[in-house]
PDB file of N, CA and C in Angstrom:
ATOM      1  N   UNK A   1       0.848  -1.177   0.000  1.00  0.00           N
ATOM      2  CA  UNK A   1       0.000   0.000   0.000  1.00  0.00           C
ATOM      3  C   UNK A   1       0.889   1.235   0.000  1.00  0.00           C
ATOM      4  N   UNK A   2       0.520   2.166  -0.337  1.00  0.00           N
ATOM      5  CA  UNK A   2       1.269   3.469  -1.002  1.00  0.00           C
ATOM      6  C   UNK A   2       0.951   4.537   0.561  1.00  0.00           C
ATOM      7  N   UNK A   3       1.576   5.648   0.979  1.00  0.00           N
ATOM      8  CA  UNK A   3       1.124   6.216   1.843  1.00  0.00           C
ATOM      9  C   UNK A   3       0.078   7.297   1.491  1.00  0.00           C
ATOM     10  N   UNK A   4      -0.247   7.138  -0.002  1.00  0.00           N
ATOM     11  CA  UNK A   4      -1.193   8.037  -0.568  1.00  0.00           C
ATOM     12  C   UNK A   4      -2.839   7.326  -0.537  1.00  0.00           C
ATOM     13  N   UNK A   5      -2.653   5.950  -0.613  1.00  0.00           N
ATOM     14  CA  UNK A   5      -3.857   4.959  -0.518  1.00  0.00           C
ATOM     15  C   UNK A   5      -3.852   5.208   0.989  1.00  0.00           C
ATOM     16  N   UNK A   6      -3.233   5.368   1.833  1.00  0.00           N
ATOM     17  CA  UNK A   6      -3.604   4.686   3.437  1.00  0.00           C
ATOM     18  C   UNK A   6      -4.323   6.113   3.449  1.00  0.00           C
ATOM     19  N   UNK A   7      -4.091   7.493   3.290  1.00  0.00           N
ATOM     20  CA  UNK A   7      -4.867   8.879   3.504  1.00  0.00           C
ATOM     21  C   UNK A   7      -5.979   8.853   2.903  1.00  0.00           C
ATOM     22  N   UNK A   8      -6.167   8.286   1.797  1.00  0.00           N
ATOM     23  CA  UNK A   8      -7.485   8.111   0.489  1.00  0.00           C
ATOM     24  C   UNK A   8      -8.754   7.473   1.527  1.00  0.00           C
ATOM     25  N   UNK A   9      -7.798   6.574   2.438  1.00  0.00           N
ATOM     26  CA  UNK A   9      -8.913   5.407   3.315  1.00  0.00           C
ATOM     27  C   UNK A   9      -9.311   6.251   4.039  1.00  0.00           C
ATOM     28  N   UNK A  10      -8.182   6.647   4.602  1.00  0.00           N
ATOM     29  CA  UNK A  10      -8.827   7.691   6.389  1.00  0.00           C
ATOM     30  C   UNK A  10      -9.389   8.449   5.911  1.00  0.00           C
ATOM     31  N   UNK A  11      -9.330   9.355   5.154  1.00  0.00           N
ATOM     32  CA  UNK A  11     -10.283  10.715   4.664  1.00  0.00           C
ATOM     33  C   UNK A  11     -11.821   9.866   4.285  1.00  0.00           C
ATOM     34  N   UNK A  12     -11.683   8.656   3.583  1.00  0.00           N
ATOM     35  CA  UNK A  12     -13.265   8.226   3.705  1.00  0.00           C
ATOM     36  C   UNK A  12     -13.424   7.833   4.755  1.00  0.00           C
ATOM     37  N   UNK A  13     -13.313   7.847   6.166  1.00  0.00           N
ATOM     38  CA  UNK A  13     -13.147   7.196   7.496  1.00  0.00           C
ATOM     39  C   UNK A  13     -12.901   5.736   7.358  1.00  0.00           C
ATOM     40  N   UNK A  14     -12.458   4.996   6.605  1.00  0.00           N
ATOM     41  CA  UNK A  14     -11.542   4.138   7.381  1.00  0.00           C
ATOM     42  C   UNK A  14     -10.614   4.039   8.621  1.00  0.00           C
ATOM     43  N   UNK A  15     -10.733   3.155   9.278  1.00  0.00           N
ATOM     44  CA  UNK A  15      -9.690   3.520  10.553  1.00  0.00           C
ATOM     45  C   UNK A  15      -8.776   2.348  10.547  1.00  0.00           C
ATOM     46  N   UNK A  16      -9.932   1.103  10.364  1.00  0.00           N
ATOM     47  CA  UNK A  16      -8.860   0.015  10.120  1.00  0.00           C
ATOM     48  C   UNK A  16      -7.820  -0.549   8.925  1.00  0.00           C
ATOM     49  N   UNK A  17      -6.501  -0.069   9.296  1.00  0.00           N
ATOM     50  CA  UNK A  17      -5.842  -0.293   8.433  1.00  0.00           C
ATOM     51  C   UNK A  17      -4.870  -1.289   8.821  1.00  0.00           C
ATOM     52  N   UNK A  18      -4.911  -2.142   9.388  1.00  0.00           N
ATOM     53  CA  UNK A  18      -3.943  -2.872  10.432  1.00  0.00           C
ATOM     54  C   UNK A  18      -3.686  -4.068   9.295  1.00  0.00           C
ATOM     55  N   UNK A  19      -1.598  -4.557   9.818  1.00  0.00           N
ATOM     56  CA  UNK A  19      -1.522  -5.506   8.866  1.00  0.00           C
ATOM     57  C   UNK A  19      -0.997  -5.138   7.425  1.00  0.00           C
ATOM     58  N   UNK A  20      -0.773  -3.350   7.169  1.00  0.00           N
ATOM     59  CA  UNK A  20      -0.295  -3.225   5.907  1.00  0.00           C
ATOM     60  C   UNK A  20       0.965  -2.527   5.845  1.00  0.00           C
ATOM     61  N   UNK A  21       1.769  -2.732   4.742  1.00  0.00           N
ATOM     62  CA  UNK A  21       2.993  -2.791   5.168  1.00  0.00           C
ATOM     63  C   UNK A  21       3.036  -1.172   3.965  1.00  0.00           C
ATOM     64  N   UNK A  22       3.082  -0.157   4.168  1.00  0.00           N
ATOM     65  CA  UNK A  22       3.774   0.522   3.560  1.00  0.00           C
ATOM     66  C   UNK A  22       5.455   0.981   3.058  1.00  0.00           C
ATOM     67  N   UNK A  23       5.048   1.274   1.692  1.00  0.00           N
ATOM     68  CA  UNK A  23       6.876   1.487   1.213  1.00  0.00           C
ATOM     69  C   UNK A  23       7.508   2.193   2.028  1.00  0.00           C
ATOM     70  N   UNK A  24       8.790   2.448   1.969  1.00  0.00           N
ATOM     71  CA  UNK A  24       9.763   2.792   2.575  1.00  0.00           C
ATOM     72  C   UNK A  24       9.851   3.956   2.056  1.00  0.00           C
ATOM     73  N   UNK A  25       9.668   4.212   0.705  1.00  0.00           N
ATOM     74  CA  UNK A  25       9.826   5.628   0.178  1.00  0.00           C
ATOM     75  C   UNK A  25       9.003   6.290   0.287  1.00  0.00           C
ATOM     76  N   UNK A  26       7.966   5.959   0.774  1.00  0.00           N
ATOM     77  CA  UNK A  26       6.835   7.225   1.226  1.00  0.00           C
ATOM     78  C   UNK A  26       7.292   7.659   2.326  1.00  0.00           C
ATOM     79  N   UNK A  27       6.205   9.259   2.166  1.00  0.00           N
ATOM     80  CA  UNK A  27       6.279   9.910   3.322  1.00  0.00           C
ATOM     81  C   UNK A  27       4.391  10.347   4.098  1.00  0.00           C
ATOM     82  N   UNK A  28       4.413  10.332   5.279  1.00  0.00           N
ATOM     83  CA  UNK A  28       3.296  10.899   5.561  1.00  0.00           C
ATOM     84  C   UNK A  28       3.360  12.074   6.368  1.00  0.00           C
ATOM     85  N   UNK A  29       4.200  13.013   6.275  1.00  0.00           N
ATOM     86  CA  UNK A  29       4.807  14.421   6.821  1.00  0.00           C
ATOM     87  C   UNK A  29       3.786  15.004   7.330  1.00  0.00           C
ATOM     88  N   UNK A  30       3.378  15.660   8.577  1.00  0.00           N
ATOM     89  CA  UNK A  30       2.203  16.074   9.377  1.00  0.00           C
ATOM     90  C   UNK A  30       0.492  15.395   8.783  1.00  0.00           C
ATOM     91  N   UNK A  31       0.910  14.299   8.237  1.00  0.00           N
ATOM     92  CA  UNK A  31      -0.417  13.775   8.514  1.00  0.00           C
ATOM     93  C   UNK A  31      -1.508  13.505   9.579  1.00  0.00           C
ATOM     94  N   UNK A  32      -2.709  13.403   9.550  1.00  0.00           N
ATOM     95  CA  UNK A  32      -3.558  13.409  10.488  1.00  0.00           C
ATOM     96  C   UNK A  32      -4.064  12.008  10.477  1.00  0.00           C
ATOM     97  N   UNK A  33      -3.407  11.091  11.462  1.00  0.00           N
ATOM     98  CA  UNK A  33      -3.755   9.474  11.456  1.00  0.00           C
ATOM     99  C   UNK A  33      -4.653   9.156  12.958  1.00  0.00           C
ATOM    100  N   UNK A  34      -4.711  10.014  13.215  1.00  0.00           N
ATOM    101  CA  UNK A  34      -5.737  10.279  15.222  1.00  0.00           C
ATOM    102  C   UNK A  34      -6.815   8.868  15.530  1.00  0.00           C
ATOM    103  N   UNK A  35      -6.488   8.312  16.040  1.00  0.00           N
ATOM    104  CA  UNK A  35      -7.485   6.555  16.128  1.00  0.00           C
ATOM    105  C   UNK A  35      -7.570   6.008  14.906  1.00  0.00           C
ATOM    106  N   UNK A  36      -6.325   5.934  14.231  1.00  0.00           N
ATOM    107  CA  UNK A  36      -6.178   4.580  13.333  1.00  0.00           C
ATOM    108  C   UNK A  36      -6.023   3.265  14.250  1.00  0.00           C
ATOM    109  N   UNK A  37      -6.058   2.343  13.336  1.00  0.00           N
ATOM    110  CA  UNK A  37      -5.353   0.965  13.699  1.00  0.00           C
ATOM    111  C   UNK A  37      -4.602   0.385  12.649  1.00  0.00           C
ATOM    112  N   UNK A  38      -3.482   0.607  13.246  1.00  0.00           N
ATOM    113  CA  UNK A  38      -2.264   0.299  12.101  1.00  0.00           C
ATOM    114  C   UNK A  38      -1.369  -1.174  12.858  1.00  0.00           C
ATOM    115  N   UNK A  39      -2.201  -1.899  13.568  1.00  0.00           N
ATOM    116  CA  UNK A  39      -1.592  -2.897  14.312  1.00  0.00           C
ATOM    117  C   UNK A  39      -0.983  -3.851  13.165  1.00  0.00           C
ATOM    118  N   UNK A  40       0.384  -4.772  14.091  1.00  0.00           N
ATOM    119  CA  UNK A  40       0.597  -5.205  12.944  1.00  0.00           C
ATOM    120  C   UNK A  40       1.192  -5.222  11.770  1.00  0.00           C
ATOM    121  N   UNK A  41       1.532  -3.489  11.682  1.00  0.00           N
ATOM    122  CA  UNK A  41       1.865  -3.178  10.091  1.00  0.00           C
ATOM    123  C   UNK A  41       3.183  -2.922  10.061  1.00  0.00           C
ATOM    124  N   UNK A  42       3.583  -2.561   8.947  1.00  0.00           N
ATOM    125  CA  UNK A  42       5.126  -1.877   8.594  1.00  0.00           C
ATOM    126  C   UNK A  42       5.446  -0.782   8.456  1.00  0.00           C
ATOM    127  N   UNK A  43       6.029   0.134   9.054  1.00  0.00           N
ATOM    128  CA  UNK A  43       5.906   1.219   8.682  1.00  0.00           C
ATOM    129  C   UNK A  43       7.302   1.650   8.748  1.00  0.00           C
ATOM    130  N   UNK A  44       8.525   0.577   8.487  1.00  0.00           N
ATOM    131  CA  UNK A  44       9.912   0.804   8.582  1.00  0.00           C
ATOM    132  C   UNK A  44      10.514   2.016   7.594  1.00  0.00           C
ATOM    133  N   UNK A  45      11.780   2.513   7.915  1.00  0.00           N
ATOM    134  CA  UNK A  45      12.254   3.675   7.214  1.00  0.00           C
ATOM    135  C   UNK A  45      11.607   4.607   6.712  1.00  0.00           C
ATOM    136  N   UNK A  46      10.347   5.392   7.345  1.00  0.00           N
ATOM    137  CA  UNK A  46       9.794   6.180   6.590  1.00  0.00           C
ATOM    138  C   UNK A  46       9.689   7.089   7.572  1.00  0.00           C
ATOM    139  N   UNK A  47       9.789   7.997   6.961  1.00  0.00           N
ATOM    140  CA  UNK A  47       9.615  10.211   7.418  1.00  0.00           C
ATOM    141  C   UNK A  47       7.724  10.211   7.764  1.00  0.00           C
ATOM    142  N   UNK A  48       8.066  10.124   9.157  1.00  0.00           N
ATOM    143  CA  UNK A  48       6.836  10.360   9.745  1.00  0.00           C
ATOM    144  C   UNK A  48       6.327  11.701  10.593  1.00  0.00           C
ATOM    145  N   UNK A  49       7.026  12.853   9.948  1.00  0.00           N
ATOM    146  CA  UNK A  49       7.911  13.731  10.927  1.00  0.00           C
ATOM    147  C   UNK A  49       6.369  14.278  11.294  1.00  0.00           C
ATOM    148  N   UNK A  50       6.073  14.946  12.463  1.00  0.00           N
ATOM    149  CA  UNK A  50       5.080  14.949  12.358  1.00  0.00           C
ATOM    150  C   UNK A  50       3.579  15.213  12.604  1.00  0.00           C
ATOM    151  N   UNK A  51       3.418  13.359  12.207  1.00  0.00           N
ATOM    152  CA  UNK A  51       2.373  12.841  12.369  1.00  0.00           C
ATOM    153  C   UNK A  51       1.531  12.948  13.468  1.00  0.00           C
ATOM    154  N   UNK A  52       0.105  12.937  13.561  1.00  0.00           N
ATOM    155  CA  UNK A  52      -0.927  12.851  14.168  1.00  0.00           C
ATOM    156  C   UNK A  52      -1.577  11.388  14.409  1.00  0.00           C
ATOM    157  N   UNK A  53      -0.606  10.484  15.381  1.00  0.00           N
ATOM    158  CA  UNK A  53      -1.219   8.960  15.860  1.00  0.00           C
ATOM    159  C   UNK A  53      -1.799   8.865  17.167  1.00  0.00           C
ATOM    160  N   UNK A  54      -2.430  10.201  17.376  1.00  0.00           N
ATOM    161  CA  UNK A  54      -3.110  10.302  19.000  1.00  0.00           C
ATOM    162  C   UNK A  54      -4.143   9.420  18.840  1.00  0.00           C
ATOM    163  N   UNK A  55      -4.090   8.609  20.097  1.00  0.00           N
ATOM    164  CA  UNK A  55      -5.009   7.520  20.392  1.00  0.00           C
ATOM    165  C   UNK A  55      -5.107   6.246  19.101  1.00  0.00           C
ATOM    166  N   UNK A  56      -3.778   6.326  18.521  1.00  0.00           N
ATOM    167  CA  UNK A  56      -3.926   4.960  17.524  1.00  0.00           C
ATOM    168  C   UNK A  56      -3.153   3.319  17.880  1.00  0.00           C
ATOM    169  N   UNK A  57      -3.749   2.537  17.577  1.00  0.00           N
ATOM    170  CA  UNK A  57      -3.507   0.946  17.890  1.00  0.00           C
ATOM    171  C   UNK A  57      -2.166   0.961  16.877  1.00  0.00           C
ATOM    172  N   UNK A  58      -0.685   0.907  17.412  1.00  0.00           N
ATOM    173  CA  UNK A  58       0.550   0.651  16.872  1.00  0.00           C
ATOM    174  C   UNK A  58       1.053  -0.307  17.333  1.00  0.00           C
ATOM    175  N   UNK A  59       0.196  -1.371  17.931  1.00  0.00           N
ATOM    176  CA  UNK A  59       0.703  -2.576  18.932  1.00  0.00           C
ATOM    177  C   UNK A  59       1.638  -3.295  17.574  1.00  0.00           C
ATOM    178  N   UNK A  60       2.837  -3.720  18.198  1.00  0.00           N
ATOM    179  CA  UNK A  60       3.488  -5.274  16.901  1.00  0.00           C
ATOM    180  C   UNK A  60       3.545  -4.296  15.825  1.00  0.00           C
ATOM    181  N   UNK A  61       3.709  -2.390  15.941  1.00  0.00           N
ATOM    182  CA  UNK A  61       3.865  -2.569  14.298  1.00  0.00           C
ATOM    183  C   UNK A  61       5.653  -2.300  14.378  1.00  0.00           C
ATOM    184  N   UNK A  62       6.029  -2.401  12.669  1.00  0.00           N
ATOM    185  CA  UNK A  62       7.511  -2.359  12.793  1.00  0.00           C
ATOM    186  C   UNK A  62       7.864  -0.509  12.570  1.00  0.00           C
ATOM    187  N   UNK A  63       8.554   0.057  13.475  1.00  0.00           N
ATOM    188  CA  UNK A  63       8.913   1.532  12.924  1.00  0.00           C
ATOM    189  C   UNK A  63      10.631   1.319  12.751  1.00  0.00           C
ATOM    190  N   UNK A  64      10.842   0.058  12.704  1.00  0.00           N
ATOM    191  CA  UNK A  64      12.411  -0.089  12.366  1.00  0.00           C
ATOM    192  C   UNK A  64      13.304   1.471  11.611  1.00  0.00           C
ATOM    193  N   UNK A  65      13.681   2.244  12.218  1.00  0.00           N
ATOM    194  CA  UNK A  65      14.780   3.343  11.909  1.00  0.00           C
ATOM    195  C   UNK A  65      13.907   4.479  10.807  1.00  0.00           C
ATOM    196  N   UNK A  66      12.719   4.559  11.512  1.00  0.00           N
ATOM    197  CA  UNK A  66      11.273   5.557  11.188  1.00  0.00           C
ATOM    198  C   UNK A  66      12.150   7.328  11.791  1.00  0.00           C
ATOM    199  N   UNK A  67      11.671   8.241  11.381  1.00  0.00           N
ATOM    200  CA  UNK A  67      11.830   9.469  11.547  1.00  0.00           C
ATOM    201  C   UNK A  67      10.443   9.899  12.167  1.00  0.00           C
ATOM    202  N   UNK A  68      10.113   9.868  13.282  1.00  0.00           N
ATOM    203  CA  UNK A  68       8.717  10.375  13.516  1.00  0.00           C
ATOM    204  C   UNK A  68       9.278  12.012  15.044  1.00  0.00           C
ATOM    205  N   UNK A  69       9.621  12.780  14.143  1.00  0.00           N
ATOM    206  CA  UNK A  69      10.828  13.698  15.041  1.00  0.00           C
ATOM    207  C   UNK A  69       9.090  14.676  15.029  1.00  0.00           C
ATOM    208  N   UNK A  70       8.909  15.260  16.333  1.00  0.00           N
ATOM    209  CA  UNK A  70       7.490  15.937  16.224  1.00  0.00           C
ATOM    210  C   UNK A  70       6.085  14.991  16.164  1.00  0.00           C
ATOM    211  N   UNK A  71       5.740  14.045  15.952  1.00  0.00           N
ATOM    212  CA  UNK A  71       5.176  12.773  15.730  1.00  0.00           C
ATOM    213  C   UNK A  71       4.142  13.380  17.190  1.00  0.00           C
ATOM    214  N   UNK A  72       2.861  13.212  17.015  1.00  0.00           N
ATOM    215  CA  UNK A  72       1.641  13.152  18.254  1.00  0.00           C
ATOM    216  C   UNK A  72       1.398  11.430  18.566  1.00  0.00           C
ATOM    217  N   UNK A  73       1.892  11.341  19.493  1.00  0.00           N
ATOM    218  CA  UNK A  73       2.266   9.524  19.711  1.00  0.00           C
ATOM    219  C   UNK A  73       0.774   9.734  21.039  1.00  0.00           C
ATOM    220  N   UNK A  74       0.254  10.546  22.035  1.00  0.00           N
ATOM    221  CA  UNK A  74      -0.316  10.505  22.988  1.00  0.00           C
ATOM    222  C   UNK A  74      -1.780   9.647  23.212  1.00  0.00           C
ATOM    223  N   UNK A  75      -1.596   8.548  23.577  1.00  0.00           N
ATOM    224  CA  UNK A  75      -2.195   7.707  24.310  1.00  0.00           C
ATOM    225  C   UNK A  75      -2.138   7.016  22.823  1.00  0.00           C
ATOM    226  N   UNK A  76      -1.155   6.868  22.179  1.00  0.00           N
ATOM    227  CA  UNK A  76      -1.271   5.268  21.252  1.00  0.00           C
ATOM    228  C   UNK A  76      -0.633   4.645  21.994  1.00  0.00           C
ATOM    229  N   UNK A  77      -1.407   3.155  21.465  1.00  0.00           N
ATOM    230  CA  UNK A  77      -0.658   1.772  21.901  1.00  0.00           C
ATOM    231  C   UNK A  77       0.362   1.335  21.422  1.00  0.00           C
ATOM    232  N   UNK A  78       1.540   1.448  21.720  1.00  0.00           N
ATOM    233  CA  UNK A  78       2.860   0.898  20.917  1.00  0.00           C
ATOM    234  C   UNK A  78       3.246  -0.512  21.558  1.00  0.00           C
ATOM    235  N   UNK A  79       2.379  -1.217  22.486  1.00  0.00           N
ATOM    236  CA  UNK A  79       2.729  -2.200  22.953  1.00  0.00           C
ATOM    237  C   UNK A  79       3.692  -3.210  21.695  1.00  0.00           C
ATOM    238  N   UNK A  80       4.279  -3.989  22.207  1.00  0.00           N
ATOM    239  CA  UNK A  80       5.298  -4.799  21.421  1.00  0.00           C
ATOM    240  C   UNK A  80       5.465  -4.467  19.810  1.00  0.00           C
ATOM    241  N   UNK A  81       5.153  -2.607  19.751  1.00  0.00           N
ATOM    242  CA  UNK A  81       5.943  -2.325  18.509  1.00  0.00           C
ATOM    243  C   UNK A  81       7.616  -2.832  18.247  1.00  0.00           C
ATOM    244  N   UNK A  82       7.921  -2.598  17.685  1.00  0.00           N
ATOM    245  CA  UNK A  82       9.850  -2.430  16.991  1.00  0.00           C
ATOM    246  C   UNK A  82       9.905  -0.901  17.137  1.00  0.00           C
ATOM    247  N   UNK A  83      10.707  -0.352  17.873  1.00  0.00           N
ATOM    248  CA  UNK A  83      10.653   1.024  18.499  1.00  0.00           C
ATOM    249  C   UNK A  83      11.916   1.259  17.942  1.00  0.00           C
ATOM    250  N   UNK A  84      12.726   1.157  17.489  1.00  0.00           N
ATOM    251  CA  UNK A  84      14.186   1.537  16.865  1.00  0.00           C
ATOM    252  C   UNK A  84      13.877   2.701  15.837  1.00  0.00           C
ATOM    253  N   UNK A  85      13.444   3.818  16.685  1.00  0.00           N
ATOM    254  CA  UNK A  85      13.815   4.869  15.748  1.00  0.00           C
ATOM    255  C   UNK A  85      14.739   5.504  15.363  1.00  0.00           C
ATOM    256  N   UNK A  86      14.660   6.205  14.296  1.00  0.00           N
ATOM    257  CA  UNK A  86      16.021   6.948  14.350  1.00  0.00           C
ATOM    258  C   UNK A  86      15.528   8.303  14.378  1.00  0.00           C
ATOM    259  N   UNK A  87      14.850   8.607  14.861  1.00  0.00           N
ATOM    260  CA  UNK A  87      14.714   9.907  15.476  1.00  0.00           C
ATOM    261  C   UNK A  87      13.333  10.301  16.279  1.00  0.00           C
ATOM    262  N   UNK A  88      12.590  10.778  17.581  1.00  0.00           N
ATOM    263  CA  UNK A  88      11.793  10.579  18.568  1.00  0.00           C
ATOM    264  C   UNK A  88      11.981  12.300  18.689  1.00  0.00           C
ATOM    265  N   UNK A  89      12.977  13.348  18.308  1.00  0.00           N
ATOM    266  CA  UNK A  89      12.943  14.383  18.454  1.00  0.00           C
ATOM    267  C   UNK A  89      11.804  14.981  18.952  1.00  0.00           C
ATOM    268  N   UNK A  90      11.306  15.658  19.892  1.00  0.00           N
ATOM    269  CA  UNK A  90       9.732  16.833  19.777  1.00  0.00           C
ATOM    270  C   UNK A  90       8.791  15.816  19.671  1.00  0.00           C
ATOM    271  N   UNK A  91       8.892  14.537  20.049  1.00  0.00           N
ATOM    272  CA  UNK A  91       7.492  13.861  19.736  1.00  0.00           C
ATOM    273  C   UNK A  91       6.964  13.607  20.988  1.00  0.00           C
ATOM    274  N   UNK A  92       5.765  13.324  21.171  1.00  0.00           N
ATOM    275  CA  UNK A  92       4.964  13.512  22.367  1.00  0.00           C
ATOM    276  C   UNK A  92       4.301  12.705  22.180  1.00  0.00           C
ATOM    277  N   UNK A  93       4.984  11.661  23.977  1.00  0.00           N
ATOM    278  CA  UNK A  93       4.510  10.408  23.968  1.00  0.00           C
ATOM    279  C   UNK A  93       3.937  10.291  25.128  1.00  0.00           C
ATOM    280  N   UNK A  94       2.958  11.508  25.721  1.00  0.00           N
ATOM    281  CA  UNK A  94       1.665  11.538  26.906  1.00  0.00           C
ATOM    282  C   UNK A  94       1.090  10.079  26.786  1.00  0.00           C
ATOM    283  N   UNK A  95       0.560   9.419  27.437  1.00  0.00           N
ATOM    284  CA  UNK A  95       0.189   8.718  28.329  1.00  0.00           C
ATOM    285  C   UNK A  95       0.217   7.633  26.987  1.00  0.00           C
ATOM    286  N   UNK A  96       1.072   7.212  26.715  1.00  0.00           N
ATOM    287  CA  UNK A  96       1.001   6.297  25.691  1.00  0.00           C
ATOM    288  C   UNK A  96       1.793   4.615  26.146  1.00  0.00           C
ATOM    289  N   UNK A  97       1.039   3.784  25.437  1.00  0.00           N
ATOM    290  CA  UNK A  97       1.750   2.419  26.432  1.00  0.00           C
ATOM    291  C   UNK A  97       2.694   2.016  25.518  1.00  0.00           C
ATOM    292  N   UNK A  98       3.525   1.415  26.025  1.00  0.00           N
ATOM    293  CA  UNK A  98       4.642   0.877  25.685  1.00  0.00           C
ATOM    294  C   UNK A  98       4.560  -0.732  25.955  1.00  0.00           C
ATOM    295  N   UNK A  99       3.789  -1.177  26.641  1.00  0.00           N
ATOM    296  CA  UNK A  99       3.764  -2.845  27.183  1.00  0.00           C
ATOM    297  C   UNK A  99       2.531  -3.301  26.926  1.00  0.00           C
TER     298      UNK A  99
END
């Protein structure tokens, strides 16, 4: 899936997107992703700088060496994500789980 298809979904309210592995060469640069469910998915090497994942299901996903520098992480579930970012800069991770 393209990071241009995963916005196409949410803007028709889709929320569940869990399980899809987006390219590496996309970007979703201050996107608005606020109660997705991206459980599951891939979202390795990509410029998430950012993003809007307040209150989204990121349990098991991979952010393997992700840029999410500014990123709204507050009260997502990152339980047994892959957390190896390479950059967490300005991102705000209010009451968000980790386990």
């Amino acid at each position: 899936m393209t990071a241009e298809e995963l916005l196409k979904r949410y803007a028709a309210g889709e929320r569940d997107s869990s399980g899809v592995e987006i390219q590496a060469s996309d970007e979703l640069v201050g996107a608005n992703l606020a109660g997705i469910n991206l459980s599951r998915s891939i979202l390795a090497e990509m410029i998430l700088e950012r993003v809007n994942f307040g209150g989204a299901n990121l349990k098991n996903t991979n952010f393997g060496q992700t840029d999410l520098n500014g990123a709204n992480l507050q009260r997502a579930d990152l339980s047994g994500a892959n957390i190896t970012f390479e950059s967490l800069d300005n991102a705000d991770l209010t009451y968000r789980s980790l386990y």
